[in-house]
C-alpha atoms as a PDB file:
ATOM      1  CA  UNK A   1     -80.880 -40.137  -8.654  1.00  0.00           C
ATOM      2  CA  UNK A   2     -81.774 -36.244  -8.552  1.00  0.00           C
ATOM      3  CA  UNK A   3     -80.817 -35.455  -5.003  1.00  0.00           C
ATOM      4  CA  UNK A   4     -76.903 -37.122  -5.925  1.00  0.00           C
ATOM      5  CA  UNK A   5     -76.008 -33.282  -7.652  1.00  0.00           C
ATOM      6  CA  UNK A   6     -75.005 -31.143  -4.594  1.00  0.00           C
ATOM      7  CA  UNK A   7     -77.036 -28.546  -6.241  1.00  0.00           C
ATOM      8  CA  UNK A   8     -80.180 -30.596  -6.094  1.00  0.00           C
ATOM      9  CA  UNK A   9     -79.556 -30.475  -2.429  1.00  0.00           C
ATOM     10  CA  UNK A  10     -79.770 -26.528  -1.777  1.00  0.00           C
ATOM     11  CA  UNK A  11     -82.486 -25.343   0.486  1.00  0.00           C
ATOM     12  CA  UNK A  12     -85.269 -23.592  -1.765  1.00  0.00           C
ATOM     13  CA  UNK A  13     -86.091 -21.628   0.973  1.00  0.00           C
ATOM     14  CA  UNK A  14     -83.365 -20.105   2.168  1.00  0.00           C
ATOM     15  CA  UNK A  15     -81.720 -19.871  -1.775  1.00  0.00           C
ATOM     16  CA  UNK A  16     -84.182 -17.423  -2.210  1.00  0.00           C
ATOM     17  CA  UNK A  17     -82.043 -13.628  -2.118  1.00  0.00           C
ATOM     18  CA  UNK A  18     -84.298 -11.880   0.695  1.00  0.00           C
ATOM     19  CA  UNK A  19     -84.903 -14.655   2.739  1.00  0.00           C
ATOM     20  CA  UNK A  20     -81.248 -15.455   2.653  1.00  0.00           C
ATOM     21  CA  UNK A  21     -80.625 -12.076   3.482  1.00  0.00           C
ATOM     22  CA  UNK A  22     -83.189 -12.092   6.190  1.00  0.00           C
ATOM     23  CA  UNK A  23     -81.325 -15.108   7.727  1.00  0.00           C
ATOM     24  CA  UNK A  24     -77.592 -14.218   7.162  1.00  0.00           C
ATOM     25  CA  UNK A  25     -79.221 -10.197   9.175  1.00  0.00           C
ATOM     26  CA  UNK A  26     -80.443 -12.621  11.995  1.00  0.00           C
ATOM     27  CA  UNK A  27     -76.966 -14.866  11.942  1.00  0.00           C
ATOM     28  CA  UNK A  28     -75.208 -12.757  14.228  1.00  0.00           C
ATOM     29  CA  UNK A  29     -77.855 -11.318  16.901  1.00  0.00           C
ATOM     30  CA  UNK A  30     -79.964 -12.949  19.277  1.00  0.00           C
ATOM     31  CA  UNK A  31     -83.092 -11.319  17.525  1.00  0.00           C
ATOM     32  CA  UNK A  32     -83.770  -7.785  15.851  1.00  0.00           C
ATOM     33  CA  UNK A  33     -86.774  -6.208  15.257  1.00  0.00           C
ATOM     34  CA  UNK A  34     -89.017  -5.915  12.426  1.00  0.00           C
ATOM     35  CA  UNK A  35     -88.842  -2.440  12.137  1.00  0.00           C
ATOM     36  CA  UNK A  36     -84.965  -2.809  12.331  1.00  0.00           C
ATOM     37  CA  UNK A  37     -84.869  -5.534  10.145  1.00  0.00           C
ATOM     38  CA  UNK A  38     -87.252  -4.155   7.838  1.00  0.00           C
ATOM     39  CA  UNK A  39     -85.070  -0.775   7.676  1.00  0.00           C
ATOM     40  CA  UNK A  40     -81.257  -3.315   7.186  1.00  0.00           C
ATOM     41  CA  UNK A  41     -82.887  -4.633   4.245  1.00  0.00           C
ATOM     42  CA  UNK A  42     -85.137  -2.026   2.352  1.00  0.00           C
ATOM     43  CA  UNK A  43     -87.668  -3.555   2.350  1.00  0.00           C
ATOM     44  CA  UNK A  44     -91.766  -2.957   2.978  1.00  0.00           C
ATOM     45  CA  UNK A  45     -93.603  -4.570   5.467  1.00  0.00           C
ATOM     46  CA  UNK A  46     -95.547  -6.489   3.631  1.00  0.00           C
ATOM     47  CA  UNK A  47     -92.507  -7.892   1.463  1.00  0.00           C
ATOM     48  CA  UNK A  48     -90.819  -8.334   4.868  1.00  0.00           C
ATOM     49  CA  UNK A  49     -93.876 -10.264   6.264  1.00  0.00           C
ATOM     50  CA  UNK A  50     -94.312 -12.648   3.157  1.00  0.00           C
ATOM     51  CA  UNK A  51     -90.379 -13.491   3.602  1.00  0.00           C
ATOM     52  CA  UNK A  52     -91.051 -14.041   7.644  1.00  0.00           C
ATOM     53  CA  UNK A  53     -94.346 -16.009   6.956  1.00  0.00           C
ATOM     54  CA  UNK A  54     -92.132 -18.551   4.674  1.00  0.00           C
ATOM     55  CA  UNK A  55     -89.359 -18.676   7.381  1.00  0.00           C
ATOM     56  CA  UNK A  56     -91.293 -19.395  10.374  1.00  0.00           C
ATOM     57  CA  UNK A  57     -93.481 -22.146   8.359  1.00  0.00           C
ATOM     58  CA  UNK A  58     -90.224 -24.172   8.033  1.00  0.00           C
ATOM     59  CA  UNK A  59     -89.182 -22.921  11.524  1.00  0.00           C
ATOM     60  CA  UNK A  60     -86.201 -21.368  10.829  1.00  0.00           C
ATOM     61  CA  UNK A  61     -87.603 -17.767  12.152  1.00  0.00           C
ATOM     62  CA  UNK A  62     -89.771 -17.093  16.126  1.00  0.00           C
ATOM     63  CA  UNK A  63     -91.824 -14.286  15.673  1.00  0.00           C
ATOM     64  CA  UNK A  64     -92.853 -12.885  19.016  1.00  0.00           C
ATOM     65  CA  UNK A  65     -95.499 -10.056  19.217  1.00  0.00           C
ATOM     66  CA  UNK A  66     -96.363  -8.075  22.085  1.00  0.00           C
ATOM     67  CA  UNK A  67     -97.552  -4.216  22.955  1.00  0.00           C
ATOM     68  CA  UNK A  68     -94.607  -1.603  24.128  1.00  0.00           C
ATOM     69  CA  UNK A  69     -96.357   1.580  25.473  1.00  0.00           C
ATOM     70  CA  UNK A  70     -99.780   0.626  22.955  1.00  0.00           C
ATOM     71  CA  UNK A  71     -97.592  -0.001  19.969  1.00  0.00           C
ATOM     72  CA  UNK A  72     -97.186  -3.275  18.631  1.00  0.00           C
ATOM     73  CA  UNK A  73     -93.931  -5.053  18.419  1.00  0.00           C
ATOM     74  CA  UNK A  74     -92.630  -7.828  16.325  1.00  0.00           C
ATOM     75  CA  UNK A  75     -89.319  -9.579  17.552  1.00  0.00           C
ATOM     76  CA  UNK A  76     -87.666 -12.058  15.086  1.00  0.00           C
ATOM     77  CA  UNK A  77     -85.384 -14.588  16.084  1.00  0.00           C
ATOM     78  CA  UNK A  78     -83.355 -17.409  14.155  1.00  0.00           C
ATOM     79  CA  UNK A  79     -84.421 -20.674  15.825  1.00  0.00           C
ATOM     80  CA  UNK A  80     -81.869 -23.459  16.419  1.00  0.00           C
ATOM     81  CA  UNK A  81     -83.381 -25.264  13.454  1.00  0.00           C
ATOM     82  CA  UNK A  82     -82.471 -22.576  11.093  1.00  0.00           C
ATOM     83  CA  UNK A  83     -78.894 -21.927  12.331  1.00  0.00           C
ATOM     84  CA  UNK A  84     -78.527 -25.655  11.409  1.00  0.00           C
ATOM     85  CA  UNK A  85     -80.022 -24.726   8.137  1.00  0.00           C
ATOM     86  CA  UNK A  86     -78.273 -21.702   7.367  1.00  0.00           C
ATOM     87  CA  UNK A  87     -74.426 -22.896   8.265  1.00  0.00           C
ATOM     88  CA  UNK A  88     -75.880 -26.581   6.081  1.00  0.00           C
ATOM     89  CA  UNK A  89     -76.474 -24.330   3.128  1.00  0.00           C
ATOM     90  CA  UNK A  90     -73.385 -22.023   3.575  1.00  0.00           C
ATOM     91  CA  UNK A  91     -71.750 -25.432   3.615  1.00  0.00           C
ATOM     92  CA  UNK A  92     -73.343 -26.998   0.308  1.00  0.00           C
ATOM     93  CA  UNK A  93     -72.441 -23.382  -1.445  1.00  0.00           C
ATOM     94  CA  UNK A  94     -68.849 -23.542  -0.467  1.00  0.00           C
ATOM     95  CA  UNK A  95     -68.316 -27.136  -1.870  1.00  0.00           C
ATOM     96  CA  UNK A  96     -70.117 -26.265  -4.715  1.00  0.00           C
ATOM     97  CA  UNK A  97     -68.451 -22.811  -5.264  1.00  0.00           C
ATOM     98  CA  UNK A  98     -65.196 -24.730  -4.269  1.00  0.00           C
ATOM     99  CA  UNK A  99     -65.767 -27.081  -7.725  1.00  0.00           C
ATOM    100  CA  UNK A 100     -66.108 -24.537  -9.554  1.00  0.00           C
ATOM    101  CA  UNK A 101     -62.295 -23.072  -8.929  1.00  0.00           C
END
């Protein structure tokens, strides 16, 4: 059976290295902003946007946008369902890393 290998069991979606980065930056706040986020990771907004876009559609990340003195402003925000997935996948990489020592 494939999903037996704890390896077959890693989440694709947060394995990949910005989105995992964009979800360990989000770990520890209650929400950051894109521009702040964008800046912590160096990267564009578009790259940052594709990463978000992937996030929220397996609800891991809340995007909230709304107008501060006519400028637009994106808030991200780790949902409960990706905490869950996040500390499950740091998890699943510690066993793994642990069977490899």
């Amino acid at each position: 059976m494939r999903h037996s290998k704890p390896h077959n069991l890693i989440d694709e979606t947060i394995h990949q290295r910005t989105r995992l980065a964009i979800m360990a930056a989000l770990a520890g706040v209650a929400s950051l902003e894109f521009t702040d986020l964008k800046a912590e990771l160096g990267l564009t907004d578009g790259n940052l946007s594709t990463h978000l876009t992937a996030l929220e559609r397996a609800g891991y990340v809340k995007l909230t946008k709304r107008f501060r003195k006519r400028k637009p402003q994106t808030t991200v925000r780790q949902t409960a369902k990706g905490r869950k997935a996040l500390t499950a996948y740091v998890d699943l990489l510690e066993n793994i890393l642990n069977k490899a020592r």
